[in-house]
PDB file of N, CA and C in Angstrom:
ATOM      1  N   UNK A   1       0.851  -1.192   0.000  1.00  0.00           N
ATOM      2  CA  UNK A   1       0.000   0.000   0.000  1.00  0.00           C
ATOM      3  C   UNK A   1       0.884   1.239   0.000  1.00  0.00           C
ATOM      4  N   UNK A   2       0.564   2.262  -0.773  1.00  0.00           N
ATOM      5  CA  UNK A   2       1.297   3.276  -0.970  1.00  0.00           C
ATOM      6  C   UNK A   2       0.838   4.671  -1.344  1.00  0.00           C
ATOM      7  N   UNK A   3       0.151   5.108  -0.202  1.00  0.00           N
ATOM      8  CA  UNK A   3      -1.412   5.935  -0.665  1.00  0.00           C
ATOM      9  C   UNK A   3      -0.392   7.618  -0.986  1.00  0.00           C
ATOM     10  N   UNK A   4      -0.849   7.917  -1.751  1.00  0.00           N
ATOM     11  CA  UNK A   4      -0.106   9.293  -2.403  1.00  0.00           C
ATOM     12  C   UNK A   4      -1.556  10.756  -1.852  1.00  0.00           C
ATOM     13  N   UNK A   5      -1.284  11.399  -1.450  1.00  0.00           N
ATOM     14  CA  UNK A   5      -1.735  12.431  -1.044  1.00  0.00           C
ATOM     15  C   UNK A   5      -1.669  14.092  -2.133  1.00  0.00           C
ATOM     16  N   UNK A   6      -2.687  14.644  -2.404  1.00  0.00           N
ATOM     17  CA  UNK A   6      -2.637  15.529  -3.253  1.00  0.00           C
ATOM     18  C   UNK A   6      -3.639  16.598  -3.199  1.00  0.00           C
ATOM     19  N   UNK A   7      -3.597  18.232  -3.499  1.00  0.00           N
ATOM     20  CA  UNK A   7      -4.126  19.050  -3.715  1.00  0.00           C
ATOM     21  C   UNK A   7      -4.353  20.065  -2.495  1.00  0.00           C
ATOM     22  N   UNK A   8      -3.400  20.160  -1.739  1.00  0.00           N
ATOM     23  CA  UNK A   8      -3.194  21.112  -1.061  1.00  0.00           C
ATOM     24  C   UNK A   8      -2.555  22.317  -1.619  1.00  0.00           C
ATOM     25  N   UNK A   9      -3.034  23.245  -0.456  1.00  0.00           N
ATOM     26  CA  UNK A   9      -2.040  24.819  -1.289  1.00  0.00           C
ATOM     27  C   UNK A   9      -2.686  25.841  -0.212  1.00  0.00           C
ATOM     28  N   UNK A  10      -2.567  27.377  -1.001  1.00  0.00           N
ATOM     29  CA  UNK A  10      -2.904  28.353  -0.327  1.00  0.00           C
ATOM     30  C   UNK A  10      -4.454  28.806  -0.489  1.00  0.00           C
ATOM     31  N   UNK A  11      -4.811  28.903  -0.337  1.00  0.00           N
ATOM     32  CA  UNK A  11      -6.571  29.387  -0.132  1.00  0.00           C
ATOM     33  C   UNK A  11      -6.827  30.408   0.821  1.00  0.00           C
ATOM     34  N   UNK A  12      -7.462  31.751   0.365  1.00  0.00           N
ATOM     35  CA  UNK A  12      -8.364  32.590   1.346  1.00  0.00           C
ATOM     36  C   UNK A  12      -9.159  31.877   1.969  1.00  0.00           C
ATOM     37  N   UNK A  13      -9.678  32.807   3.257  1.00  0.00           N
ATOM     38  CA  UNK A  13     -10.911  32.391   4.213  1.00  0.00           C
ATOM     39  C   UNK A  13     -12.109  32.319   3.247  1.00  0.00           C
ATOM     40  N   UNK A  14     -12.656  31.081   3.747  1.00  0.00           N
ATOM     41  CA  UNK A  14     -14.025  31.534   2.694  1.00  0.00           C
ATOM     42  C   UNK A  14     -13.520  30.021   1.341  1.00  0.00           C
ATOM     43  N   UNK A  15     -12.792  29.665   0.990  1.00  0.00           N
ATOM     44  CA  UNK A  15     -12.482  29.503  -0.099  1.00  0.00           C
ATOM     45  C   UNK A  15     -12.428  27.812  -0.196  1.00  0.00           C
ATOM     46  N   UNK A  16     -12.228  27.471  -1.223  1.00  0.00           N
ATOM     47  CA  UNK A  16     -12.500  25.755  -1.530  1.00  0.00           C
ATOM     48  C   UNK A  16     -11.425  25.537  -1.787  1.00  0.00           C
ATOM     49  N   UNK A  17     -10.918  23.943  -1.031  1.00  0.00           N
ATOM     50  CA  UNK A  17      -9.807  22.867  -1.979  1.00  0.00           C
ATOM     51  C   UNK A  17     -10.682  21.459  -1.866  1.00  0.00           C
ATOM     52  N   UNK A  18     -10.070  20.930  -2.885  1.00  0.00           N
ATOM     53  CA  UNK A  18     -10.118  19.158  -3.029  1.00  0.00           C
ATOM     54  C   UNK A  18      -9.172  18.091  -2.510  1.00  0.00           C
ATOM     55  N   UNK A  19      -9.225  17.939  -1.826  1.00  0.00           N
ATOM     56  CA  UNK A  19      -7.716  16.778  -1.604  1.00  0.00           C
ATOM     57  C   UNK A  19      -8.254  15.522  -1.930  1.00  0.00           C
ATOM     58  N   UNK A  20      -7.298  14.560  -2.411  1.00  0.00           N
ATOM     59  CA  UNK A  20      -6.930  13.841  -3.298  1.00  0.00           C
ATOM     60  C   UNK A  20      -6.213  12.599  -2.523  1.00  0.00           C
ATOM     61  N   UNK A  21      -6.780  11.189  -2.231  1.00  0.00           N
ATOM     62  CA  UNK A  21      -5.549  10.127  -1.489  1.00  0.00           C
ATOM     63  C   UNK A  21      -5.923   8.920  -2.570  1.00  0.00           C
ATOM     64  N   UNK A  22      -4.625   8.828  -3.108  1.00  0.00           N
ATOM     65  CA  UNK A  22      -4.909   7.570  -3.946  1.00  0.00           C
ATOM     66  C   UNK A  22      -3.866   6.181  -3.714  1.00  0.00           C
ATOM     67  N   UNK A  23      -4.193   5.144  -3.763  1.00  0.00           N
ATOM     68  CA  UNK A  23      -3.201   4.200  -3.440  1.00  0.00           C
ATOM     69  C   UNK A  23      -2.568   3.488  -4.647  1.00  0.00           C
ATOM     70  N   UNK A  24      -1.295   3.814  -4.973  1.00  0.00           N
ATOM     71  CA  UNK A  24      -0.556   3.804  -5.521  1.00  0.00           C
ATOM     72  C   UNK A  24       0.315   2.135  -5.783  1.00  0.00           C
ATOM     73  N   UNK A  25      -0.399   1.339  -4.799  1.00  0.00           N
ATOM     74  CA  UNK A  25       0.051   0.206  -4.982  1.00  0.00           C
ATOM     75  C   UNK A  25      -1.175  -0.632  -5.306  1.00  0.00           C
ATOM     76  N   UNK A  26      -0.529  -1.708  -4.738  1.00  0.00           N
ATOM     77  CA  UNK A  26      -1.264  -2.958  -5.044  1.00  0.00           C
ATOM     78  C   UNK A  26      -2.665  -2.638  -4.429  1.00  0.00           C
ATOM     79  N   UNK A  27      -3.842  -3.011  -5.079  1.00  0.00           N
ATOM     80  CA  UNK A  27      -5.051  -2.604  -4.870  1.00  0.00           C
ATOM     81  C   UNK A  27      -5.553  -3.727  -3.648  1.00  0.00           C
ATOM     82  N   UNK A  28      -6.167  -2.688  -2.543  1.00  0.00           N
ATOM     83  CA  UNK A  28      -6.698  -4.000  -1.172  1.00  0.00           C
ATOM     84  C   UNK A  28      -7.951  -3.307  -0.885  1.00  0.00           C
ATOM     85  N   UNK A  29      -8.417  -4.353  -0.282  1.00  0.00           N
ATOM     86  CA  UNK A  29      -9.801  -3.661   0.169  1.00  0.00           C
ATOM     87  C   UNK A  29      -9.785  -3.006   1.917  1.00  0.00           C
ATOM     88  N   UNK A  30      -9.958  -1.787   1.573  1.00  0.00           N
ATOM     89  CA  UNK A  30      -9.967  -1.391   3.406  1.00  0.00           C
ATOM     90  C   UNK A  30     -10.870  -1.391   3.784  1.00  0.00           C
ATOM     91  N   UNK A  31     -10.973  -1.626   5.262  1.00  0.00           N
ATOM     92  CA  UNK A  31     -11.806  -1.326   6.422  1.00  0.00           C
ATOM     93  C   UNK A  31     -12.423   0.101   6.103  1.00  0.00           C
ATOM     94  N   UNK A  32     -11.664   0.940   6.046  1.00  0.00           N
ATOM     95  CA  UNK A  32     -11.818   2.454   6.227  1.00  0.00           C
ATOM     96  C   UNK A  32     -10.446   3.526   5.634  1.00  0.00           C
ATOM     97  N   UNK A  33     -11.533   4.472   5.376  1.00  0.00           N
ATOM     98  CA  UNK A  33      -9.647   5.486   4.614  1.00  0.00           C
ATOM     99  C   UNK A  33     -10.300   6.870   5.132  1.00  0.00           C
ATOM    100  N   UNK A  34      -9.413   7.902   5.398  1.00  0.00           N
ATOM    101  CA  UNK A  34      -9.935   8.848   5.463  1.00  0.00           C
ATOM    102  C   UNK A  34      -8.487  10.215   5.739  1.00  0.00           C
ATOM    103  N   UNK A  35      -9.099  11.013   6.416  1.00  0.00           N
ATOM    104  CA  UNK A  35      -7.763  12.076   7.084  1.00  0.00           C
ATOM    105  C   UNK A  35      -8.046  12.459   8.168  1.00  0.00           C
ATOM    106  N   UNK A  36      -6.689  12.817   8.399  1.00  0.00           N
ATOM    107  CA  UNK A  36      -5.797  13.465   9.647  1.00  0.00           C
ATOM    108  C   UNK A  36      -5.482  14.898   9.485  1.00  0.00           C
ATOM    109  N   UNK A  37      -5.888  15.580  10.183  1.00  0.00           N
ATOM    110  CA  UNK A  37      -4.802  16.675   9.808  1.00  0.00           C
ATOM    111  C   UNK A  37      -3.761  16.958  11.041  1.00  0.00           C
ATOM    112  N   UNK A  38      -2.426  17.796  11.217  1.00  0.00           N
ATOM    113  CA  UNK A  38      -1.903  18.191  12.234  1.00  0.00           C
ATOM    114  C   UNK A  38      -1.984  19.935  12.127  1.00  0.00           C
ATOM    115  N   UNK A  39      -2.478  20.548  13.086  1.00  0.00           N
ATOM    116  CA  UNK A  39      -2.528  21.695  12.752  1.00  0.00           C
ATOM    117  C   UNK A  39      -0.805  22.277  13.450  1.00  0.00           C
ATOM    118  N   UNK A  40      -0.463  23.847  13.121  1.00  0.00           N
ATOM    119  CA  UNK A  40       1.277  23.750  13.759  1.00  0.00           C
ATOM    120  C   UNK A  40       1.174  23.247  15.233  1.00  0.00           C
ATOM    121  N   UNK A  41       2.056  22.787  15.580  1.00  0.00           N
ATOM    122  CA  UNK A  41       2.471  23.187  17.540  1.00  0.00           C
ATOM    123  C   UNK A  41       1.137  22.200  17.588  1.00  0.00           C
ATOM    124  N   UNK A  42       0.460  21.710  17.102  1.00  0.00           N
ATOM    125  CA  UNK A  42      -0.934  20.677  17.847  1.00  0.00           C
ATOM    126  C   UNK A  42      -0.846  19.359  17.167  1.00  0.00           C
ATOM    127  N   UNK A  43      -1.531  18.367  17.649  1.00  0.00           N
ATOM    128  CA  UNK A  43      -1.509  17.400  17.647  1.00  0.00           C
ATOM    129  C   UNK A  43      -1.960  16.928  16.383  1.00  0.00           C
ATOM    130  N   UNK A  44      -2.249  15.840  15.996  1.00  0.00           N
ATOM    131  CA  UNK A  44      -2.841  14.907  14.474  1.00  0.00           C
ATOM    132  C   UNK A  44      -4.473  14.705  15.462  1.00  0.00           C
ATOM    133  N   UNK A  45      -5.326  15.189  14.568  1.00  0.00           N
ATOM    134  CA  UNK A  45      -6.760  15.214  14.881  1.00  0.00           C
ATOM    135  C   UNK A  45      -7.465  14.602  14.002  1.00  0.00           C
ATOM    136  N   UNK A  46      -8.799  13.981  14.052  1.00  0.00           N
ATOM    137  CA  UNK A  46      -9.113  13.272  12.849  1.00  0.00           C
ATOM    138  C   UNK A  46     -10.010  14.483  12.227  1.00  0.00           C
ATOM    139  N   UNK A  47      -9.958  14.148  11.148  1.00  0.00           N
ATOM    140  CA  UNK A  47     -11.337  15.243  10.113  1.00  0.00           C
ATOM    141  C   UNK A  47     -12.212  14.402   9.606  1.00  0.00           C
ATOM    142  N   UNK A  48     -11.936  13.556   8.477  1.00  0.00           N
ATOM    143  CA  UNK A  48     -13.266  13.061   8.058  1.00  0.00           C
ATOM    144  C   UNK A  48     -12.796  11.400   8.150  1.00  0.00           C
ATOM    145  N   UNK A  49     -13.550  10.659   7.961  1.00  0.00           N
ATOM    146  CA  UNK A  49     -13.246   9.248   7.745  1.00  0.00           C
ATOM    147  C   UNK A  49     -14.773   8.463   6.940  1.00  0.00           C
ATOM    148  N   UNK A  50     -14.268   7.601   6.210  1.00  0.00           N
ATOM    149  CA  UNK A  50     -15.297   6.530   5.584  1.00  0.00           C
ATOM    150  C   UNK A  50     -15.078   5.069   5.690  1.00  0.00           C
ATOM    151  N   UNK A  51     -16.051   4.722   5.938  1.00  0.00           N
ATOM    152  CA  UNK A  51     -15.902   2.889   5.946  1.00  0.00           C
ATOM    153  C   UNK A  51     -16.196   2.222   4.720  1.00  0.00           C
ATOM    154  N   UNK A  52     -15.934   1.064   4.731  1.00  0.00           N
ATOM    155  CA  UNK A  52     -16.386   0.397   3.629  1.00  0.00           C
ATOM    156  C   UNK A  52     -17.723   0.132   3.166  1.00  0.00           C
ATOM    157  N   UNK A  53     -18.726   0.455   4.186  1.00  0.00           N
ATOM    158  CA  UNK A  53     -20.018   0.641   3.337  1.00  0.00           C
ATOM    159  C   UNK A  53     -20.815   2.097   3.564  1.00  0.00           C
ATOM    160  N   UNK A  54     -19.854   3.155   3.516  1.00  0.00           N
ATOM    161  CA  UNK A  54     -20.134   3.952   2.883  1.00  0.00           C
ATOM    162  C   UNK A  54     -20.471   4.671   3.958  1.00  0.00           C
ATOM    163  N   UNK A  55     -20.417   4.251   5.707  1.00  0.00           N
ATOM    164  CA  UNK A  55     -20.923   5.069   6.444  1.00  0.00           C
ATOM    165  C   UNK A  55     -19.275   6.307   7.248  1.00  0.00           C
ATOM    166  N   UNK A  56     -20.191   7.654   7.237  1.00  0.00           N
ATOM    167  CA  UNK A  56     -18.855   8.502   7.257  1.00  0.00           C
ATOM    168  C   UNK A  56     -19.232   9.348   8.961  1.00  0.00           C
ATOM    169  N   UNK A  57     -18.189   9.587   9.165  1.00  0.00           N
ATOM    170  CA  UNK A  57     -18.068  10.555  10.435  1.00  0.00           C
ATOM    171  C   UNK A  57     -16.835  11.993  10.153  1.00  0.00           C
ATOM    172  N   UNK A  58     -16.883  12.328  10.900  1.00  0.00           N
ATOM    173  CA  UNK A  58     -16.418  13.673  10.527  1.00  0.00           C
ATOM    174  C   UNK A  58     -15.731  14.834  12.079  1.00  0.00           C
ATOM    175  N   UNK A  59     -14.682  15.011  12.106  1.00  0.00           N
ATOM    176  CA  UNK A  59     -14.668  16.063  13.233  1.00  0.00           C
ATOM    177  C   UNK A  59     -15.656  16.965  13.924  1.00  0.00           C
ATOM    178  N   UNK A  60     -15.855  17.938  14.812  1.00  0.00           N
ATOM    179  CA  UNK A  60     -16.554  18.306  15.030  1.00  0.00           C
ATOM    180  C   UNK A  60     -16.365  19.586  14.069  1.00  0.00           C
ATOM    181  N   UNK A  61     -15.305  20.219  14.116  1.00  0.00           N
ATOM    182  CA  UNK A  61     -15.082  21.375  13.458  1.00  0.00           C
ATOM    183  C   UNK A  61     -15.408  21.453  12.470  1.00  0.00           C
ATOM    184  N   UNK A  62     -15.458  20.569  11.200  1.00  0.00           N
ATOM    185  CA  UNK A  62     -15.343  20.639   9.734  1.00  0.00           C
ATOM    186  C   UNK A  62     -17.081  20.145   9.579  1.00  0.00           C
ATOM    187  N   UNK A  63     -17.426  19.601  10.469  1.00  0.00           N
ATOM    188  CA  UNK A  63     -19.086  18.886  10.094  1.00  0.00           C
ATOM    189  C   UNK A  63     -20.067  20.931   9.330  1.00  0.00           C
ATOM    190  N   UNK A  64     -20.518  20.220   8.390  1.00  0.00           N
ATOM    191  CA  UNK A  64     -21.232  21.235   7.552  1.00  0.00           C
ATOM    192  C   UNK A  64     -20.449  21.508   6.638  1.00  0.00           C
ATOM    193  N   UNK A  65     -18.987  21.581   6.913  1.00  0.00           N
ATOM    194  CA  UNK A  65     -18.251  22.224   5.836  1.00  0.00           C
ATOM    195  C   UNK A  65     -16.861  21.568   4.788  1.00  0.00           C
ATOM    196  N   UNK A  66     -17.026  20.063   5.737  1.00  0.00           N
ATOM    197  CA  UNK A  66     -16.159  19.627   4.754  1.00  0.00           C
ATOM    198  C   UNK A  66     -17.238  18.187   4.260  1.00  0.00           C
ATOM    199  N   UNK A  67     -16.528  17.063   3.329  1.00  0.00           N
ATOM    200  CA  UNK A  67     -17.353  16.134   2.755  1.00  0.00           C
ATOM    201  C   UNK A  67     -16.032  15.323   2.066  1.00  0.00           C
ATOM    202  N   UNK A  68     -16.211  13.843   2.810  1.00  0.00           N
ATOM    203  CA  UNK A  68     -15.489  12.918   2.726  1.00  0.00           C
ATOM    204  C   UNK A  68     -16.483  11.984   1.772  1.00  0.00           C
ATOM    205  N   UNK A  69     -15.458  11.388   0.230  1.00  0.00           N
ATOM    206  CA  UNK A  69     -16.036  10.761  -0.471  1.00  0.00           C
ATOM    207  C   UNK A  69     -14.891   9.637  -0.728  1.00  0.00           C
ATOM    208  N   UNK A  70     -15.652   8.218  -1.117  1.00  0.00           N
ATOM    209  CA  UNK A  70     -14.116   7.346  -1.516  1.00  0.00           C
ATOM    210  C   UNK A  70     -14.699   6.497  -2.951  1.00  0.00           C
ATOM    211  N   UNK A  71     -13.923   6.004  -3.525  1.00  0.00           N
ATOM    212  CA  UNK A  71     -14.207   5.097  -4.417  1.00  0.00           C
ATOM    213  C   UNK A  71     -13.381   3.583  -4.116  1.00  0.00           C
ATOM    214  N   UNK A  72     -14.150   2.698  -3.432  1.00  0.00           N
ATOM    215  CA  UNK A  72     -13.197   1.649  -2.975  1.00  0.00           C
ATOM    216  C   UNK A  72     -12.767   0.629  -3.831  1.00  0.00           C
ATOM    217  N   UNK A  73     -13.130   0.616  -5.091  1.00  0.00           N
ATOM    218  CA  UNK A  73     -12.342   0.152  -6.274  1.00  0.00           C
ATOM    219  C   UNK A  73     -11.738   0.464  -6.937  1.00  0.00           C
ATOM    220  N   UNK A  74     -11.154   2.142  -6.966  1.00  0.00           N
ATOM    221  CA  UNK A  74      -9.874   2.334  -6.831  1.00  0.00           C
ATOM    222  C   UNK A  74      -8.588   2.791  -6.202  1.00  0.00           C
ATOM    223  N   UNK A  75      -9.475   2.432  -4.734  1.00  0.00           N
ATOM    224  CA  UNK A  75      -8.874   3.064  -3.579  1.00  0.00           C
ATOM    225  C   UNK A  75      -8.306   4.272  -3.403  1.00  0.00           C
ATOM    226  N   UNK A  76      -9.533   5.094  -3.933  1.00  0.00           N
ATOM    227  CA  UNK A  76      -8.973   6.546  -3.443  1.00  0.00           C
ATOM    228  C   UNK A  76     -10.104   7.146  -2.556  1.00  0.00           C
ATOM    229  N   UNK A  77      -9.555   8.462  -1.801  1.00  0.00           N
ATOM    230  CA  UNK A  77     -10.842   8.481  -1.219  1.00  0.00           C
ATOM    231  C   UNK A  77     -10.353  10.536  -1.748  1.00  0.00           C
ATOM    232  N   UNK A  78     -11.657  11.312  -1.326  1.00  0.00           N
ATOM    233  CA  UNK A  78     -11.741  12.621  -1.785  1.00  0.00           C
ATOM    234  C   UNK A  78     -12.078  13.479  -0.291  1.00  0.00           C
ATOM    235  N   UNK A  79     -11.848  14.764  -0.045  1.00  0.00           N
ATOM    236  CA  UNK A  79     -12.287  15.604   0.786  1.00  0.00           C
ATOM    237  C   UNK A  79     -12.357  16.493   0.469  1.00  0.00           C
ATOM    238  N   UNK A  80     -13.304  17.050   0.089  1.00  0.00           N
ATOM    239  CA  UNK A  80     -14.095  18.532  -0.539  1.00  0.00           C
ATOM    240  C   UNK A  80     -13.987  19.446   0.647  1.00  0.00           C
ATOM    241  N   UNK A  81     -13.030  20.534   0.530  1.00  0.00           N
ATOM    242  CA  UNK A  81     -13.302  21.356   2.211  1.00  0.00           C
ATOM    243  C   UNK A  81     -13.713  22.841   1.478  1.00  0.00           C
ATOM    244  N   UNK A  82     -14.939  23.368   2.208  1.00  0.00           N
ATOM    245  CA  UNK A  82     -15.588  24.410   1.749  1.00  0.00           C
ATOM    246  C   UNK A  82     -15.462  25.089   3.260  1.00  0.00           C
ATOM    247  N   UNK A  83     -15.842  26.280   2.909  1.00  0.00           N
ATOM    248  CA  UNK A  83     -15.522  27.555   3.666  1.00  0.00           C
ATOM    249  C   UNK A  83     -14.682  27.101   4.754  1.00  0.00           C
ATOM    250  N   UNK A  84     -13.296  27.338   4.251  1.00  0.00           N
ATOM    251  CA  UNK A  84     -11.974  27.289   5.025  1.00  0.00           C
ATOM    252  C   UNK A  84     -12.173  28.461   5.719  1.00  0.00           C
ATOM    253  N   UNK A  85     -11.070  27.889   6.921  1.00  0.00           N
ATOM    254  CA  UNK A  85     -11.202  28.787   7.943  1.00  0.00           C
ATOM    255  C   UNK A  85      -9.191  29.259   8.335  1.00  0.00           C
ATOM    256  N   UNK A  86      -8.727  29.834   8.716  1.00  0.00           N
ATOM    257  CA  UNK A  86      -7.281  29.784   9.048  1.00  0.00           C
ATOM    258  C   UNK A  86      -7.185  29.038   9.915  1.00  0.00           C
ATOM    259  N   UNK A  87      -7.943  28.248  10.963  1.00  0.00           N
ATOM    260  CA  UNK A  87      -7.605  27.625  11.873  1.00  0.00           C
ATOM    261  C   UNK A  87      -7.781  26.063  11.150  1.00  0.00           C
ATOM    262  N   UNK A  88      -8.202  26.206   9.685  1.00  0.00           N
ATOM    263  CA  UNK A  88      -8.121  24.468   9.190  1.00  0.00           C
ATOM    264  C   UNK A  88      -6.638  24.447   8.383  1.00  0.00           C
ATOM    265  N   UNK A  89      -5.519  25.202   8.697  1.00  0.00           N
ATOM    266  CA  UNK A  89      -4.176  25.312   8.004  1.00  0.00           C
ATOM    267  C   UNK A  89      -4.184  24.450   9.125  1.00  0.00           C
ATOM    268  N   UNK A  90      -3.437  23.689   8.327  1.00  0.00           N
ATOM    269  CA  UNK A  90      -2.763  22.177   8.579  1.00  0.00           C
ATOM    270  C   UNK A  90      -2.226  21.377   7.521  1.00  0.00           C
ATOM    271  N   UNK A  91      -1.246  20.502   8.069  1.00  0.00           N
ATOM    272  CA  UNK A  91      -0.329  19.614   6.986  1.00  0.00           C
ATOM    273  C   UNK A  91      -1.744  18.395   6.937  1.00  0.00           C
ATOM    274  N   UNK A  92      -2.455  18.140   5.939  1.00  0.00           N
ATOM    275  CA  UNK A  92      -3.364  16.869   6.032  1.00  0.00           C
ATOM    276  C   UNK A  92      -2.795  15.368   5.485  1.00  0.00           C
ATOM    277  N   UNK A  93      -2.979  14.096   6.404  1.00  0.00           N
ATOM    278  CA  UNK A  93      -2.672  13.102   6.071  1.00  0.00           C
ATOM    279  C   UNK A  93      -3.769  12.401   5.713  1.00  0.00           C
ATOM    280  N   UNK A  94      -3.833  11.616   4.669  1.00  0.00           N
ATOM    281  CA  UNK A  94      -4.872  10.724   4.429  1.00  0.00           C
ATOM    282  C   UNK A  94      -4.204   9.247   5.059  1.00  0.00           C
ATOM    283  N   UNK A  95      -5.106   8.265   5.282  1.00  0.00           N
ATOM    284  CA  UNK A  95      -4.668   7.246   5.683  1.00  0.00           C
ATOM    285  C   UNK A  95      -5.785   5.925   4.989  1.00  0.00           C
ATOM    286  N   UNK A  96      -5.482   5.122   5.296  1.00  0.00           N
ATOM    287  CA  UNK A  96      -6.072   3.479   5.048  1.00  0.00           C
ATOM    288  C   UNK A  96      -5.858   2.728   6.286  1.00  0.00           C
ATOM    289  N   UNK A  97      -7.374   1.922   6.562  1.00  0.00           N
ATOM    290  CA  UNK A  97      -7.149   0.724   7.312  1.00  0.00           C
ATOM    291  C   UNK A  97      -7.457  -0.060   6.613  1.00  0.00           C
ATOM    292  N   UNK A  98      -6.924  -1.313   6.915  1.00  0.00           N
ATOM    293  CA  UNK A  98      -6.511  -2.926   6.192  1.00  0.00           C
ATOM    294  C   UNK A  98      -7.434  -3.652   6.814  1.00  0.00           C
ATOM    295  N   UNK A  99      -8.491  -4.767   6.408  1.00  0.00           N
ATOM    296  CA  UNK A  99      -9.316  -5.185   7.407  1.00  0.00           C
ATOM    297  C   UNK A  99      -8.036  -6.331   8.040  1.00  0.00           C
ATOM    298  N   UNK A 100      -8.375  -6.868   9.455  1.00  0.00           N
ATOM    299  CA  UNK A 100      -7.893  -7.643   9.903  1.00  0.00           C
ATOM    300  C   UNK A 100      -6.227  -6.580  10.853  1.00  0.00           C
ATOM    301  N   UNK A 101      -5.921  -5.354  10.244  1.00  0.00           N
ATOM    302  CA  UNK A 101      -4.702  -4.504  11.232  1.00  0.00           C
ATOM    303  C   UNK A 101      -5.252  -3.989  11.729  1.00  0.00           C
ATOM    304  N   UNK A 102      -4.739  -3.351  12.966  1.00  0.00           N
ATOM    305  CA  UNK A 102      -4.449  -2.572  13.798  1.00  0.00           C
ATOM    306  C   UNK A 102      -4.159  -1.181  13.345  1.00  0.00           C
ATOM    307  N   UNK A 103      -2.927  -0.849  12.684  1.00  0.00           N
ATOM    308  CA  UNK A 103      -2.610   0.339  12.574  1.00  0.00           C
ATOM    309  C   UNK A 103      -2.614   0.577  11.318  1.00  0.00           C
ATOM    310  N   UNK A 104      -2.925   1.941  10.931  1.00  0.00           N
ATOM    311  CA  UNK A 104      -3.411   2.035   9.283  1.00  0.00           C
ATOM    312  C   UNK A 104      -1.811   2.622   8.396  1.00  0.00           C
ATOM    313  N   UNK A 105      -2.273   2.888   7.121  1.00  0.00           N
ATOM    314  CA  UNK A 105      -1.013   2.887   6.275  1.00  0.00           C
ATOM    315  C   UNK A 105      -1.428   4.454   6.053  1.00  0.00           C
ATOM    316  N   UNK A 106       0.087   5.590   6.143  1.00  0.00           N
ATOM    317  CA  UNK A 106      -0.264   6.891   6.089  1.00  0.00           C
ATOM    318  C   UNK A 106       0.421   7.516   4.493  1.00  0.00           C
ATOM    319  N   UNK A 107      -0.525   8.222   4.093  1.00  0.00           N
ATOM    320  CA  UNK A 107      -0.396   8.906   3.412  1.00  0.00           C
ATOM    321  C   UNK A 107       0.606   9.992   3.706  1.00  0.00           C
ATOM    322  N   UNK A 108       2.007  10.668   2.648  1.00  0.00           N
ATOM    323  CA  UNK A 108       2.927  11.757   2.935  1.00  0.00           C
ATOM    324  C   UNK A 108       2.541  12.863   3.719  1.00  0.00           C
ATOM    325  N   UNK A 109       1.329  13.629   3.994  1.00  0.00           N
ATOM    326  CA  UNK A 109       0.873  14.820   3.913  1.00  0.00           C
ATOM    327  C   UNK A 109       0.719  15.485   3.251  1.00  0.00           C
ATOM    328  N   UNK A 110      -0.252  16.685   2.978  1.00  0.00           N
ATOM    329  CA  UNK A 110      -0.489  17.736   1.879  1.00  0.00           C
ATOM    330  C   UNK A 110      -0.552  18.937   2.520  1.00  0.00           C
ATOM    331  N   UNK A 111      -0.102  19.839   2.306  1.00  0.00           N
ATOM    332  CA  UNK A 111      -0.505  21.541   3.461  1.00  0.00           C
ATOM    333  C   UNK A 111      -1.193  22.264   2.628  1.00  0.00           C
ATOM    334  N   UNK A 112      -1.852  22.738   3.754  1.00  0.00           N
ATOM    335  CA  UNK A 112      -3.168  23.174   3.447  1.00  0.00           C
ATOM    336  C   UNK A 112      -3.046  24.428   4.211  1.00  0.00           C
ATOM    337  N   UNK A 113      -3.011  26.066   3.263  1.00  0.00           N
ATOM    338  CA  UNK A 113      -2.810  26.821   4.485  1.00  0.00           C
ATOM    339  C   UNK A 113      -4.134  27.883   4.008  1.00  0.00           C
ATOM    340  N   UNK A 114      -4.858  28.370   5.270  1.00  0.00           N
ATOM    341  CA  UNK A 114      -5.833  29.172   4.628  1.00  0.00           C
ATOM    342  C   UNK A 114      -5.136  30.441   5.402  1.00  0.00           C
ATOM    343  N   UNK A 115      -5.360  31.961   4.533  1.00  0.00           N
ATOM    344  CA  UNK A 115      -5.164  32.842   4.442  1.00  0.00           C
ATOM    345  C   UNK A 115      -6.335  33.291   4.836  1.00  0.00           C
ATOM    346  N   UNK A 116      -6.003  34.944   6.065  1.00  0.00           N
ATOM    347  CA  UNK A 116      -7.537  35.357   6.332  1.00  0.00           C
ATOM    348  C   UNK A 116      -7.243  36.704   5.892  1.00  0.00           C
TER     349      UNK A 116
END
């Protein structure tokens, strides 16, 4: 598994990105894929996540404004984040769980910085 992370950048308050996690290897079926973000100086928090049948949860912060989508046959999954805020600048990791592990497989990071 070798999930590649994509479409971060700079964005005003107010403003839209897409991020992008695709797995780059050998195709598996996960449990669940979703992201992380770390905001600076703070910890890795979860943002959105999806399971394999399609049921999703979401941080508290981003609920209304972001939207976690996956396609599990080609193991990518999507996060639509609408009206960014400066406090959602963060490096974002996407990740994968494997059914049957414990600990999931991480995506590089993407930064994500919103401008106010």
């Amino acid at each position: 598994v070798q999930l590649q992370a994509s479409g971060g950048g700079l964005v005003q308050a107010g403003g839209s990105l897409r991020l992008s996690c695709a797995n780059s290897g050998s195709s598996v079926w996960f449990r669940s894929m979703g992201w992380y973000r770390q905001p600076p100086g703070s910890e890795r928090e979860l943002v959105a996540v999806i399971g394999s049948s399609g049921n999703m949860d979401y941080g508290d912060s981003v609920k209304g404004r972001f939207a976690i989508s996956g396609d599990s046959s080609k193991n990518t999954v999507y996060l639509q984040m609408n009206g960014l805020k400066p406090e959602d600048t963060a490096v974002y990791y996407c990740y994968a769980l494997r059914w049957g592990r414990f600990t999931p497989n991480w995506g590089q990071g993407t930064l994500v910085t919103v401008s106010s």
